[in-house]
PDB file of N, CA and C in Angstrom:
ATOM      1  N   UNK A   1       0.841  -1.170   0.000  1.00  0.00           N
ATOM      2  CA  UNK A   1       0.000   0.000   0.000  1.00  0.00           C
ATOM      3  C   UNK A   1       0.887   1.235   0.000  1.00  0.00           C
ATOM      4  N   UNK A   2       0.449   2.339  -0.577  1.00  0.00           N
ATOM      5  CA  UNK A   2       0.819   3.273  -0.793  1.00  0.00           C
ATOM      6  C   UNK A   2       1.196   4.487   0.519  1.00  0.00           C
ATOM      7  N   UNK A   3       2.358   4.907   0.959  1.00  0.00           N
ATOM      8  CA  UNK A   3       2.288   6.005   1.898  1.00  0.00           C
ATOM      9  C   UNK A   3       1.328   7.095   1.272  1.00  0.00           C
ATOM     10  N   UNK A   4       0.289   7.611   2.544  1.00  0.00           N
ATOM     11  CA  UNK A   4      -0.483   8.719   1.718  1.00  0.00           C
ATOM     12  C   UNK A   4       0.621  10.026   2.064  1.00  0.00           C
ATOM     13  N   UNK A   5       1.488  10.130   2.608  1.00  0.00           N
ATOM     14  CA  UNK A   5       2.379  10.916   2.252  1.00  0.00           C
ATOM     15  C   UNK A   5       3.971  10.751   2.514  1.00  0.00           C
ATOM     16  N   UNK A   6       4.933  11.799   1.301  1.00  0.00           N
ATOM     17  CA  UNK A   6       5.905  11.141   0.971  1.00  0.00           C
ATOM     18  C   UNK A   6       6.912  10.584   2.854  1.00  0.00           C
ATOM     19  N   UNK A   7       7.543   9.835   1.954  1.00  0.00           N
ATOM     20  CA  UNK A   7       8.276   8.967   3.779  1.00  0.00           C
ATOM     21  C   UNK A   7       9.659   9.960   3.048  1.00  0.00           C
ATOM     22  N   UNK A   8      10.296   9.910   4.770  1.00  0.00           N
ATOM     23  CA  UNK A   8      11.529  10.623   4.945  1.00  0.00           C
ATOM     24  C   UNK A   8      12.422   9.610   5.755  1.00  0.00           C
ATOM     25  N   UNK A   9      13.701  10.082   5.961  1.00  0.00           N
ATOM     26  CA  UNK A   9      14.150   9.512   6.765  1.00  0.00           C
ATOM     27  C   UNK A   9      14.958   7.857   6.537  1.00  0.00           C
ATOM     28  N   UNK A  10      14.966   6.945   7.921  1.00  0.00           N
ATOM     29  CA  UNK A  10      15.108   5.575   7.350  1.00  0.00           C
ATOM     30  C   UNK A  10      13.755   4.630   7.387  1.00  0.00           C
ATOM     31  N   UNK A  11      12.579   5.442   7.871  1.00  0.00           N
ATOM     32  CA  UNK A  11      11.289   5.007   6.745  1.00  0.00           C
ATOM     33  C   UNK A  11      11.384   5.237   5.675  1.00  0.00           C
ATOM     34  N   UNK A  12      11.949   5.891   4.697  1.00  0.00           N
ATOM     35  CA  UNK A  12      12.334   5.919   3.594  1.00  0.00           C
ATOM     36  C   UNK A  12      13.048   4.815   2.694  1.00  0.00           C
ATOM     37  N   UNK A  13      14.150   5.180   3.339  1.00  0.00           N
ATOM     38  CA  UNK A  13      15.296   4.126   3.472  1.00  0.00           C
ATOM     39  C   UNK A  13      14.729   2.390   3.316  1.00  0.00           C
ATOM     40  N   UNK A  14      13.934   2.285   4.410  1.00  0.00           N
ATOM     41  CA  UNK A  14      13.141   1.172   4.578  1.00  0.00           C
ATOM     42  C   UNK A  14      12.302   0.657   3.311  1.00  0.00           C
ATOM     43  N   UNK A  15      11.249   1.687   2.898  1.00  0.00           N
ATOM     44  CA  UNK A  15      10.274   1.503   1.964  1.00  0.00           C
ATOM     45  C   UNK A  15      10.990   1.259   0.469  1.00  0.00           C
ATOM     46  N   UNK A  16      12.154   2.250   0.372  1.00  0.00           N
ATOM     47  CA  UNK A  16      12.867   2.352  -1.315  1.00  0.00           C
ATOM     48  C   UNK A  16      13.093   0.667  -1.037  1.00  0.00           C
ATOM     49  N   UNK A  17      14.259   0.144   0.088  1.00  0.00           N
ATOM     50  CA  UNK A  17      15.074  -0.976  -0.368  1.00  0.00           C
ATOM     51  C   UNK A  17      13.845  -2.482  -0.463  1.00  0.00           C
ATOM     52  N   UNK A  18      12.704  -1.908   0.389  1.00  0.00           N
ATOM     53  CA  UNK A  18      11.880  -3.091   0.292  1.00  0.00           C
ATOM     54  C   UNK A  18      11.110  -3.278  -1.465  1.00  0.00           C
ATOM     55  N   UNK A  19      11.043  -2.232  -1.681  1.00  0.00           N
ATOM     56  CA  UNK A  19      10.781  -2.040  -2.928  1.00  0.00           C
ATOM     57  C   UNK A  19      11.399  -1.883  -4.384  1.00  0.00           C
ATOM     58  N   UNK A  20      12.869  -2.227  -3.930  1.00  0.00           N
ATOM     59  CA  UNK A  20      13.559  -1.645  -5.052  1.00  0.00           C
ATOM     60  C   UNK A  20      13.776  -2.597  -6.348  1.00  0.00           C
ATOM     61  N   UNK A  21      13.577  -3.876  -6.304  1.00  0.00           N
ATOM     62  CA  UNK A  21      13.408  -4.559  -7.117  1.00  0.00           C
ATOM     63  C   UNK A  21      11.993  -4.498  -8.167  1.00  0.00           C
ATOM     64  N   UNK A  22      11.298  -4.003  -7.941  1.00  0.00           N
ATOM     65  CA  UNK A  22      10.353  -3.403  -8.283  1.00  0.00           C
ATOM     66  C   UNK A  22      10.002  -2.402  -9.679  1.00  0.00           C
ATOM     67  N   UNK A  23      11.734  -1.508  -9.459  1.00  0.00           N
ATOM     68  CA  UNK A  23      11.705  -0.500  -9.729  1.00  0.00           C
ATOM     69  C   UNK A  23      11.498   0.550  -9.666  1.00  0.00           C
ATOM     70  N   UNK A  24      11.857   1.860 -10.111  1.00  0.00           N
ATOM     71  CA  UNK A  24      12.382   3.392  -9.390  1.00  0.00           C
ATOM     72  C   UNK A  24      10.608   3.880  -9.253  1.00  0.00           C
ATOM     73  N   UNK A  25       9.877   3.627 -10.448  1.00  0.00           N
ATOM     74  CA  UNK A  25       8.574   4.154 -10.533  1.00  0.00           C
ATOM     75  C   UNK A  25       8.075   3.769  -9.442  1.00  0.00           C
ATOM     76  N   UNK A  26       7.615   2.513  -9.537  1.00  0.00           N
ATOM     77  CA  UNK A  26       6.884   1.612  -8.474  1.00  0.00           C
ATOM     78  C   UNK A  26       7.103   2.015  -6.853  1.00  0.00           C
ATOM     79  N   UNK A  27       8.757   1.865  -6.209  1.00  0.00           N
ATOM     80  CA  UNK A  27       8.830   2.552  -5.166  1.00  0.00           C
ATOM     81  C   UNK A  27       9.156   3.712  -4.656  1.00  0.00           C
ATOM     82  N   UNK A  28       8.943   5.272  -6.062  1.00  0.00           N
ATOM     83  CA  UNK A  28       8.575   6.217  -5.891  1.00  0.00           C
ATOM     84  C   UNK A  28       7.227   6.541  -5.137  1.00  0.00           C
ATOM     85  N   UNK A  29       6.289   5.291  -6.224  1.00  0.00           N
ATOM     86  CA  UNK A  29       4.586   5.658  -5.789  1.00  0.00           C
ATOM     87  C   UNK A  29       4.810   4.986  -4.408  1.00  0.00           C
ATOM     88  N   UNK A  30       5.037   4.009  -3.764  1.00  0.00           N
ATOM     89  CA  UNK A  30       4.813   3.654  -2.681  1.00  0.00           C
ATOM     90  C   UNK A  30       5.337   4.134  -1.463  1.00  0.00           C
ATOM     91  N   UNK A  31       6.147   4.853  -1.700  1.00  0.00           N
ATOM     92  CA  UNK A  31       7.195   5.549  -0.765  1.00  0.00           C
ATOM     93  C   UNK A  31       6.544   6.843  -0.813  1.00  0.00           C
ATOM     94  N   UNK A  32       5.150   7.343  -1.297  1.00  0.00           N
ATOM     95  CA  UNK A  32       4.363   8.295  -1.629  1.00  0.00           C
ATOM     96  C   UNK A  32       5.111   9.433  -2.206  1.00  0.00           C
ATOM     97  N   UNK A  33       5.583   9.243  -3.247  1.00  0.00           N
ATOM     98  CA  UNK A  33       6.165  10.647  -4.064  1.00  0.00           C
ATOM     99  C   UNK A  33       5.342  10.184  -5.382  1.00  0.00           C
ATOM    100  N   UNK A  34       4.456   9.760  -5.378  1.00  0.00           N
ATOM    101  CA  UNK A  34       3.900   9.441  -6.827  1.00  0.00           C
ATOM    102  C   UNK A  34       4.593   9.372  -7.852  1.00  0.00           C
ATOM    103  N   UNK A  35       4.231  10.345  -8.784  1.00  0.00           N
ATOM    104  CA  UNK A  35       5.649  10.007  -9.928  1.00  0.00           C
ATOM    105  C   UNK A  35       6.602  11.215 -10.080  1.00  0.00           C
ATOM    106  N   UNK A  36       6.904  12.291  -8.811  1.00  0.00           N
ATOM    107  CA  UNK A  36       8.258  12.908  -8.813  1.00  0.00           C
ATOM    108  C   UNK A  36       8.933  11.820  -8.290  1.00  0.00           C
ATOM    109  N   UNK A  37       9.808  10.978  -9.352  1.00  0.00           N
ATOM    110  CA  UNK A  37      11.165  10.420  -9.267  1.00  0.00           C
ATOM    111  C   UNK A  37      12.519  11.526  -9.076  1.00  0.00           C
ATOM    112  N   UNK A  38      12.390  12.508  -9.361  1.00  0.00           N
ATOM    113  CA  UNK A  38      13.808  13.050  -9.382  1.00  0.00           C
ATOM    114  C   UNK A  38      13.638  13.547  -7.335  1.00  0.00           C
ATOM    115  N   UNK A  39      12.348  14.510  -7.054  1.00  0.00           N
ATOM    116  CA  UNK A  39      12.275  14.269  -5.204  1.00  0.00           C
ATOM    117  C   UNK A  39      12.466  12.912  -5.176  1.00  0.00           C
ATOM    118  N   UNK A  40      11.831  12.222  -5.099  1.00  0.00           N
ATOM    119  CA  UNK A  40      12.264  10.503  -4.549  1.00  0.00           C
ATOM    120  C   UNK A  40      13.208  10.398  -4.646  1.00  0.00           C
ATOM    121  N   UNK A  41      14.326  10.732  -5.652  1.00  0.00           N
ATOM    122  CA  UNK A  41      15.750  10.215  -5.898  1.00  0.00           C
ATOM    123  C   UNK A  41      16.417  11.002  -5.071  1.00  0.00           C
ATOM    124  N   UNK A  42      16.702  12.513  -4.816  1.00  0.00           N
ATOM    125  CA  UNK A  42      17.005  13.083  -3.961  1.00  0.00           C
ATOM    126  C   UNK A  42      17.179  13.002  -2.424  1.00  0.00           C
ATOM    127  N   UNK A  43      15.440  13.073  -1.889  1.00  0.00           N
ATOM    128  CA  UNK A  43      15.358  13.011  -0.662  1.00  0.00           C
ATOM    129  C   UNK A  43      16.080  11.497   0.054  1.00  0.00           C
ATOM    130  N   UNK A  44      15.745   9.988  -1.073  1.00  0.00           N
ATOM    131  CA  UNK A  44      16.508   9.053  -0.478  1.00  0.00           C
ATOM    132  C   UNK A  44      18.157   9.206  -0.789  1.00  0.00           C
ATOM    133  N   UNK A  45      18.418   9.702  -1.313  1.00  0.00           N
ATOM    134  CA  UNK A  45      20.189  10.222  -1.675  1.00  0.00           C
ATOM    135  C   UNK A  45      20.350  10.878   0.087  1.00  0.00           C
ATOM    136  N   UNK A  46      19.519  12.047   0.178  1.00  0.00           N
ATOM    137  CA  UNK A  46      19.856  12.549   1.497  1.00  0.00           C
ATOM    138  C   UNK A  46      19.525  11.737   2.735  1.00  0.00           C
ATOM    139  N   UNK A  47      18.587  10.947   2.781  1.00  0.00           N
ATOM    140  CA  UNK A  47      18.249  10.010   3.768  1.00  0.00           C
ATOM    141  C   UNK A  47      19.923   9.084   4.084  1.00  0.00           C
ATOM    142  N   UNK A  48      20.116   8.906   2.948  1.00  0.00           N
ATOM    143  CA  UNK A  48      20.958   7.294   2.780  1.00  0.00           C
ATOM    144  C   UNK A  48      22.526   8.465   3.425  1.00  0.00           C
ATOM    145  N   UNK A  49      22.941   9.367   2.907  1.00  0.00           N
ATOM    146  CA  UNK A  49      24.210  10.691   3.412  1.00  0.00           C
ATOM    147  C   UNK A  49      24.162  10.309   4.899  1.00  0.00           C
ATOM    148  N   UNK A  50      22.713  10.705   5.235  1.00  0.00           N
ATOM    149  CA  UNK A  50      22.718  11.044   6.974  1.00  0.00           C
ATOM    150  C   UNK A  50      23.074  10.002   7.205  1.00  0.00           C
ATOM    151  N   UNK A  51      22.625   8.680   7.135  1.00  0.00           N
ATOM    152  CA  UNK A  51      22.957   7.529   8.148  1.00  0.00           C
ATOM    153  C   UNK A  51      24.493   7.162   7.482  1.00  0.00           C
ATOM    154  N   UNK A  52      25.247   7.389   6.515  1.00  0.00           N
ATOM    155  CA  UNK A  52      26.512   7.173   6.448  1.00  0.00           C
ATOM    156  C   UNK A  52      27.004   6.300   5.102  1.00  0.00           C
ATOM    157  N   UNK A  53      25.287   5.821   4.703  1.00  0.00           N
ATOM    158  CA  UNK A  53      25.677   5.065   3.181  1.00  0.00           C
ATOM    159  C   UNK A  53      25.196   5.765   2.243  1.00  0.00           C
ATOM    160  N   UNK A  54      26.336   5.140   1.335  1.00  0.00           N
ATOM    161  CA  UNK A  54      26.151   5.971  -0.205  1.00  0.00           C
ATOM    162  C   UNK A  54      25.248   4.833  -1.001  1.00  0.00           C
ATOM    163  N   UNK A  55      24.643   5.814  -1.834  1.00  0.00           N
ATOM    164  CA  UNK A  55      24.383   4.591  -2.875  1.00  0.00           C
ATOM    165  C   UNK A  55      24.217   6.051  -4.370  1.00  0.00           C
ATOM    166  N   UNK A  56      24.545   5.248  -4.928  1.00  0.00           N
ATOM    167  CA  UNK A  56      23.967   6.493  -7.045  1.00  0.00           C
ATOM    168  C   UNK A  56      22.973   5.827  -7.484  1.00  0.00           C
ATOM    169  N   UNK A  57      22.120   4.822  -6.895  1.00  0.00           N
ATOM    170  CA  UNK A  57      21.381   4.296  -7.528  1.00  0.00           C
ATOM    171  C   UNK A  57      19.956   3.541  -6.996  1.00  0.00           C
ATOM    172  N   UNK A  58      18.798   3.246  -7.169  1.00  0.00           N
ATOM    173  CA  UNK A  58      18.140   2.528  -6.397  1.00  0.00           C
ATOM    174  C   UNK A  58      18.437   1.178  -5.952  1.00  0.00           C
ATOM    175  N   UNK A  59      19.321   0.627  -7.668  1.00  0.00           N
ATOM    176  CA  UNK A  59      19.446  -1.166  -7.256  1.00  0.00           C
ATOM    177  C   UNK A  59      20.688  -1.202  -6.390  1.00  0.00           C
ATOM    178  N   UNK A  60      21.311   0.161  -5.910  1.00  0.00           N
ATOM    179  CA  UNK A  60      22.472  -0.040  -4.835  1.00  0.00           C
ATOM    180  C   UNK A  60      21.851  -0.770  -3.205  1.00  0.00           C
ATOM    181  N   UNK A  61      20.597  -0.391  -3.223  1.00  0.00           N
ATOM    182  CA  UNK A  61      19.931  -1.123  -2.119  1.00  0.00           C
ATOM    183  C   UNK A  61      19.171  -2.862  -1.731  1.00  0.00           C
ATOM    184  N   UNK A  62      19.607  -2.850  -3.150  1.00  0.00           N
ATOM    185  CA  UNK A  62      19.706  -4.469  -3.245  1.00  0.00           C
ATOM    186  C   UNK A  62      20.555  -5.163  -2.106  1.00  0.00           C
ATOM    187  N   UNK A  63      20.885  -5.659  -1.820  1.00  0.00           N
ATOM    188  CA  UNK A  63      22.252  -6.838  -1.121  1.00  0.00           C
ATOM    189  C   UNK A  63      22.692  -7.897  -1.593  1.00  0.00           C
ATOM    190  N   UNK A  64      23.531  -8.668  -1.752  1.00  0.00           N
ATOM    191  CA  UNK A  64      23.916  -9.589  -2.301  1.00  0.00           C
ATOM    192  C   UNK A  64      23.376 -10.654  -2.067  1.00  0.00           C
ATOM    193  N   UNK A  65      23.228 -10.920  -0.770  1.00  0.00           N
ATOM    194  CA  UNK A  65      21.897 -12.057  -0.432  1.00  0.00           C
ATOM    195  C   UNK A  65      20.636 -12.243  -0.843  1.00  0.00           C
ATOM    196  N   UNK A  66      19.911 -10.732  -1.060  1.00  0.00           N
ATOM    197  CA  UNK A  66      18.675 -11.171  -1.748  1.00  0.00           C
ATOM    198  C   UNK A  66      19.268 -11.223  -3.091  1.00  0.00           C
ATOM    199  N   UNK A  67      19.808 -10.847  -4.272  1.00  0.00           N
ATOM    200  CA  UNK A  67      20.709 -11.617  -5.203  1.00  0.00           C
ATOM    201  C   UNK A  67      20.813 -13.148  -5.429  1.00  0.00           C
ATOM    202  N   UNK A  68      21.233 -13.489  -4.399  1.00  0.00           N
ATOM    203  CA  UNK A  68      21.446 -15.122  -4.278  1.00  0.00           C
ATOM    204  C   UNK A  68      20.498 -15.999  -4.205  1.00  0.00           C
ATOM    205  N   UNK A  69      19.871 -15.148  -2.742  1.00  0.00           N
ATOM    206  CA  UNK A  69      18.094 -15.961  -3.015  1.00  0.00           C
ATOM    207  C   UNK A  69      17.394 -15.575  -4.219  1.00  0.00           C
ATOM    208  N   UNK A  70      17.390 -14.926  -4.844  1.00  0.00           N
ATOM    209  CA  UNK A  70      16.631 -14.855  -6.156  1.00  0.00           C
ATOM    210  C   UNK A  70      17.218 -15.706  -7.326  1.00  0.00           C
ATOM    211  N   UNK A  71      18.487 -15.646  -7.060  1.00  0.00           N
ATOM    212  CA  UNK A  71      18.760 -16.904  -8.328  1.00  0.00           C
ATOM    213  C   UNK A  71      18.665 -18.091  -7.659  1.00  0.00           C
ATOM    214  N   UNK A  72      17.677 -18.548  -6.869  1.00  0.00           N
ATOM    215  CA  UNK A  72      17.995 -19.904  -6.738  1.00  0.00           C
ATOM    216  C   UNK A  72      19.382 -20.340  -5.557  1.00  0.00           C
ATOM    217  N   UNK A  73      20.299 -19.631  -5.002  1.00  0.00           N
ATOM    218  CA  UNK A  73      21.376 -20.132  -4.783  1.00  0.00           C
ATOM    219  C   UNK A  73      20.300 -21.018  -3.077  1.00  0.00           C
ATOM    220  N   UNK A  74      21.613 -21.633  -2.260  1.00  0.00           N
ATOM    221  CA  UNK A  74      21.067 -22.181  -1.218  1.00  0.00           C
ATOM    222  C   UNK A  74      22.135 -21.786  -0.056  1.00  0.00           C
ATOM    223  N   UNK A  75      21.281 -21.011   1.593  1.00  0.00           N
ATOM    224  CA  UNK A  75      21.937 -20.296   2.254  1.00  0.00           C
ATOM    225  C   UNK A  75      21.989 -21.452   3.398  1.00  0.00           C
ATOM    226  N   UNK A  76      23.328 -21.065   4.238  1.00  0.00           N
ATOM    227  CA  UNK A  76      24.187 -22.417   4.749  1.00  0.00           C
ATOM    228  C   UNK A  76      23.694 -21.463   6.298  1.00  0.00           C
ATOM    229  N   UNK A  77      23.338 -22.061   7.303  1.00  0.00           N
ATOM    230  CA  UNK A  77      23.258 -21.947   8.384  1.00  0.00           C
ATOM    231  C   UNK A  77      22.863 -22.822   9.619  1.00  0.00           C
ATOM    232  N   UNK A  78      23.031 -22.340  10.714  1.00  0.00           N
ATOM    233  CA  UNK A  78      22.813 -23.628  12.187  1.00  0.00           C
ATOM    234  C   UNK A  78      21.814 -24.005  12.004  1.00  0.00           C
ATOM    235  N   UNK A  79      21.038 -24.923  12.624  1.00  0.00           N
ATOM    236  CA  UNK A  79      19.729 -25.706  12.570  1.00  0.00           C
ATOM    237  C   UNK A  79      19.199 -24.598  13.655  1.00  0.00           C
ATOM    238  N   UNK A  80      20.064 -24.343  15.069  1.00  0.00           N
ATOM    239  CA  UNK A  80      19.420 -23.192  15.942  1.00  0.00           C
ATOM    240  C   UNK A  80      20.643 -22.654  16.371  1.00  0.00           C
ATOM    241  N   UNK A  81      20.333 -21.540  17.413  1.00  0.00           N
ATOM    242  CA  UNK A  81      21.557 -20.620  17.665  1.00  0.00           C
ATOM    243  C   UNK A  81      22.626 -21.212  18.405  1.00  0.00           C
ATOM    244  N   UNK A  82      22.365 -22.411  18.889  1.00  0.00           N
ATOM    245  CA  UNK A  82      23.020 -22.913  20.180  1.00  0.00           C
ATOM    246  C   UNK A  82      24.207 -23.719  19.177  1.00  0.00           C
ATOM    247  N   UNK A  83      23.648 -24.275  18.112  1.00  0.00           N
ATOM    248  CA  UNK A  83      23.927 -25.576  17.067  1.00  0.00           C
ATOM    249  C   UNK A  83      24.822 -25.228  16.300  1.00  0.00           C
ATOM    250  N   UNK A  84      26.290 -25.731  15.749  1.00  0.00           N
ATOM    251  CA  UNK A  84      26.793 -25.162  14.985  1.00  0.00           C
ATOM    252  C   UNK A  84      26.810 -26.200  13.699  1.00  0.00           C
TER     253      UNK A  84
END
C-alpha cells in the first residue's frame, strides 16, 4: 500500500530498499512521491548521506543475499543458535 504521504528519513530508506526490485517508478509511488522520481531520488540520496551510506542508484539497495536468493542459490546456516 501506498504512503499517503511522501516517507523521509530511514522510513524511507526502509520503503525504497523493500521495494527496489520493483523499480524506481513503483517505489517512488509507494514511498508516496507518486511520480516525482527526481524528489524521490534526492530526498533518499539525502536520507541514505545522513545515516553514512552511499548509494547512485536505487538497485544499490539491493544486497547480495537477496541476489542469491533470487537466483535460486542455497543459504548455509545452524539448525538453531546454540547448534553449529
Amino acid at each position: 500500500m501506498a504512503s499517503p504521504t511522501p516517507l523521509l528519513g530511514t522510513d524511507l530508506i526502509d520503503c525504497a530498499k523493500a521495494n527496489a526490485k520493483q523499480g524506481i517508478e513503483t517505489a517512488a509511488h509507494l514511498c508516496g512521491y507518486g511520480k516525482d522520481i527526481s524528489n524521490f531520488k534526492q530526498q533518499l540520496k539525502q536520507a541514505c548521506d545522513r545515516i553514512g551510506v552511499k548509494i547512485h542508484e536505487l538497485s544499490d539497495l539491493i544486497t547480495d543475499q537477496e541476489l542469491v536468493k533470487e537466483a535460486g542459490g542455497i543459504e548455509i546456516a545452524p539448525d538453531t543458535a546454540s547448534e553449529l
